[in-house]
C-alpha atoms as a PDB file:
ATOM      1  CA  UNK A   1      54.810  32.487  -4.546  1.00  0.00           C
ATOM      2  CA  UNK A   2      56.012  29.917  -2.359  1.00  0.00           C
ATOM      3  CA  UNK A   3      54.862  26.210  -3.130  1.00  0.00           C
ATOM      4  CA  UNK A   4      54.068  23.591  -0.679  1.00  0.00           C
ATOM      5  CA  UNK A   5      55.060  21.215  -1.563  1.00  0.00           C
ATOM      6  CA  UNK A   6      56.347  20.240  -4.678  1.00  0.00           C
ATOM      7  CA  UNK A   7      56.937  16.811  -3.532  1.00  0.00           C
ATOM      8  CA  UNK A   8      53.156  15.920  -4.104  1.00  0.00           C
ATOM      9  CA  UNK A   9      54.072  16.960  -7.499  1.00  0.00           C
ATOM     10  CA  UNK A  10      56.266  14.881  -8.098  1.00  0.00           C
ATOM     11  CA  UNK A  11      55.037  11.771  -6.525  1.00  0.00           C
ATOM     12  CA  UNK A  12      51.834  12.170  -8.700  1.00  0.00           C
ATOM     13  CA  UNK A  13      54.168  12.246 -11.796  1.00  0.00           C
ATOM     14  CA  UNK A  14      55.865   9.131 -10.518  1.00  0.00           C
ATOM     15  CA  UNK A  15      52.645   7.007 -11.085  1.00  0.00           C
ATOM     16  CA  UNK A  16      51.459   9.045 -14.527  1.00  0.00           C
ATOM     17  CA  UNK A  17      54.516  10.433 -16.062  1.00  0.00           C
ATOM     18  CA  UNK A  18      53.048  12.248 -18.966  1.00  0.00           C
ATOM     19  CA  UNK A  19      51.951  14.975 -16.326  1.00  0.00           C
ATOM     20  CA  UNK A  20      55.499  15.605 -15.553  1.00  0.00           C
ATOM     21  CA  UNK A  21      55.979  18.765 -17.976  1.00  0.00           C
ATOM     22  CA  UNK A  22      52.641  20.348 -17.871  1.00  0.00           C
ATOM     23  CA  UNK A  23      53.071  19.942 -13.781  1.00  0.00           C
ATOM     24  CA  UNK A  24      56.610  21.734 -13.823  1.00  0.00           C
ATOM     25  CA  UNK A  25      55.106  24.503 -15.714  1.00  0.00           C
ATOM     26  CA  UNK A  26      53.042  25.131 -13.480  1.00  0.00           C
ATOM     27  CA  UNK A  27      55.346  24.943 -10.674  1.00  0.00           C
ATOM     28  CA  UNK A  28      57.385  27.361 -12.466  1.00  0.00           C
ATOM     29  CA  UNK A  29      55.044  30.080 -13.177  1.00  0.00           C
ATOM     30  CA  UNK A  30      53.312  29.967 -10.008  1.00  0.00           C
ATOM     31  CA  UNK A  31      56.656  30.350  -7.920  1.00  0.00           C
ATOM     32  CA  UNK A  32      58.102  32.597 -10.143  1.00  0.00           C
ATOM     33  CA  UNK A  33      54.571  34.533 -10.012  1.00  0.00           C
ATOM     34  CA  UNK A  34      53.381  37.439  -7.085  1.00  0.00           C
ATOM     35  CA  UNK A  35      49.775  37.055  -6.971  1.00  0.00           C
ATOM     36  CA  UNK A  36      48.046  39.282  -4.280  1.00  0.00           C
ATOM     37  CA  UNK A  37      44.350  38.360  -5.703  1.00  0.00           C
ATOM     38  CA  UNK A  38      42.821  35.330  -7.071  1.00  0.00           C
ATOM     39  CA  UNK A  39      41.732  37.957 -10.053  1.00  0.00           C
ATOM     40  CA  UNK A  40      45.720  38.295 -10.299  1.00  0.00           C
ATOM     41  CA  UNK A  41      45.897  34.767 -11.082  1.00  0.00           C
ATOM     42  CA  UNK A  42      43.383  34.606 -13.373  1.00  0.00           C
ATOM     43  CA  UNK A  43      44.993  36.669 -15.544  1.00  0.00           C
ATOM     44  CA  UNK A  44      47.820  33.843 -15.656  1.00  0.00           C
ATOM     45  CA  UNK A  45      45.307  30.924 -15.185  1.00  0.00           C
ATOM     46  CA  UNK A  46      42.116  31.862 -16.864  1.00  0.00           C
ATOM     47  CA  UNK A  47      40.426  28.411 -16.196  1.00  0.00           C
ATOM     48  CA  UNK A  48      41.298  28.358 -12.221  1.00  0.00           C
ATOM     49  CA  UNK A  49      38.229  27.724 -10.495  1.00  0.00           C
ATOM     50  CA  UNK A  50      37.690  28.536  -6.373  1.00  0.00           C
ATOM     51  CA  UNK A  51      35.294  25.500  -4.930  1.00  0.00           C
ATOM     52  CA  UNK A  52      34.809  26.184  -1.401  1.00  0.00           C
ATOM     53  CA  UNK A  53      38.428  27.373   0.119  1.00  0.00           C
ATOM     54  CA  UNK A  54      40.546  26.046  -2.895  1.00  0.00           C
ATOM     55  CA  UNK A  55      41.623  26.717  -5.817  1.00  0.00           C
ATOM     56  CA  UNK A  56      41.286  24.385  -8.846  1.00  0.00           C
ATOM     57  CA  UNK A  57      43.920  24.582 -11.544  1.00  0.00           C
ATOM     58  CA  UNK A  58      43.156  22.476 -14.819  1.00  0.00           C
ATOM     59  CA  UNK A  59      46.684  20.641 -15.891  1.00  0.00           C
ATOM     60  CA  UNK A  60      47.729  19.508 -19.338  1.00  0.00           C
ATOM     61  CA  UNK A  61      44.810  20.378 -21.482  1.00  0.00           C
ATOM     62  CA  UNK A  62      41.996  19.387 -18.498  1.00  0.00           C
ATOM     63  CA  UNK A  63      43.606  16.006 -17.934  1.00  0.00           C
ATOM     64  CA  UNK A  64      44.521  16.422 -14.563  1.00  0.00           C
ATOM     65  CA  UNK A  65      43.225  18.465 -11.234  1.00  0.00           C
ATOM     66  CA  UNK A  66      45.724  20.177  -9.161  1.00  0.00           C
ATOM     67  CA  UNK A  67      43.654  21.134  -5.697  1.00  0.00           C
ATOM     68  CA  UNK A  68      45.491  24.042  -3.767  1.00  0.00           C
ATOM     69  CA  UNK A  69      44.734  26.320  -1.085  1.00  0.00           C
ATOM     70  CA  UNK A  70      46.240  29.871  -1.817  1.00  0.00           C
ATOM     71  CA  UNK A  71      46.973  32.156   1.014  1.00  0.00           C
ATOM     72  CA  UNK A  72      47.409  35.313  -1.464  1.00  0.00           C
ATOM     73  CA  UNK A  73      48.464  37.136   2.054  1.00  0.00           C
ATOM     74  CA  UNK A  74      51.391  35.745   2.496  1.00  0.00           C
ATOM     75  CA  UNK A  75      52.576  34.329  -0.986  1.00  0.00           C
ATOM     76  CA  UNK A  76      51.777  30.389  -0.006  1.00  0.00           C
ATOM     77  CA  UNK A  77      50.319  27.978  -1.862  1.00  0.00           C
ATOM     78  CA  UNK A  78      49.320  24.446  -0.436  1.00  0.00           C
ATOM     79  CA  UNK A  79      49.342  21.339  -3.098  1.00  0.00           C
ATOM     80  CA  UNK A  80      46.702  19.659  -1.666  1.00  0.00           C
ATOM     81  CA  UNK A  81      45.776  16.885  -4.305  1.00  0.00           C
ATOM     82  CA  UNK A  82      46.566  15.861  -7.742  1.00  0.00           C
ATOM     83  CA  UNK A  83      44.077  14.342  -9.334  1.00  0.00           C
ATOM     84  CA  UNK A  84      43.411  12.673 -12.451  1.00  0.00           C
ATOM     85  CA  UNK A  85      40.024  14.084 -13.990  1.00  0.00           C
ATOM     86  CA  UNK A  86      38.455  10.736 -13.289  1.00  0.00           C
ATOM     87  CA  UNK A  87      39.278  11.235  -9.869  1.00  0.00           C
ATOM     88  CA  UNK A  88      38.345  14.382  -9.510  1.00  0.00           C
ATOM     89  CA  UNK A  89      34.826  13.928 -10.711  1.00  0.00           C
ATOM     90  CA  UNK A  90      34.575  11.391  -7.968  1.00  0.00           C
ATOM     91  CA  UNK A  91      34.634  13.907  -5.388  1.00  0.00           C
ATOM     92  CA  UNK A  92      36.314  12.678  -2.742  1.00  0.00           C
ATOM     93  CA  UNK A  93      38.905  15.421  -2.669  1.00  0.00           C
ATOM     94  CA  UNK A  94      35.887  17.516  -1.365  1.00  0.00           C
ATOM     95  CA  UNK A  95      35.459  15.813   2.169  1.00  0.00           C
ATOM     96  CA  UNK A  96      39.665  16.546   3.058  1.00  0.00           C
END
């Protein structure tokens, strides 16, 4: 899979640097990954959730909220947020 883009990544882990390794796991299976289905990446990701038109992945141990949108088509994912679970709750990311 092809990530866009991992600098939202990092600039998250900038400002809360404990999600540095559980957020370059991620990044790692996901681009080494081939998921055609979002039942494919369950498989990997058993606690992904789809709200609306993204997908929800749970990051180190339900502390934080990645947000993507997964075009299983062609291979892409979109980081769209990444959220603390405080922030997340809020619901914000919802509206964008």
């Amino acid at each position: 899979m092809h990530v866009i883009s991992k600098k939202k990544l990092k600039n998250f882990w900038e400002h809360h640097p404990e999600s540095r390794k559980p957020l370059e796991v991620w990044f790692k299976v996901v681009r080494s990954s081939r998921y055609h289905t979002f039942h494919e990446l369950r498989m990997t990701f058993p606690k992904a959730d789809k709200v609306g038109d993204k997908i929800v992945f749970n990051i180190g141990g339900n502390t934080y909220r990645l947000i993507t949108v997964i075009h299983f088509n062609r291979f892409k994912v979109y980081v769209r947020d990444v959220l603390t679970h405080e922030e997340y709750d809020k619901g914000v990311w919802k509206n964008g």
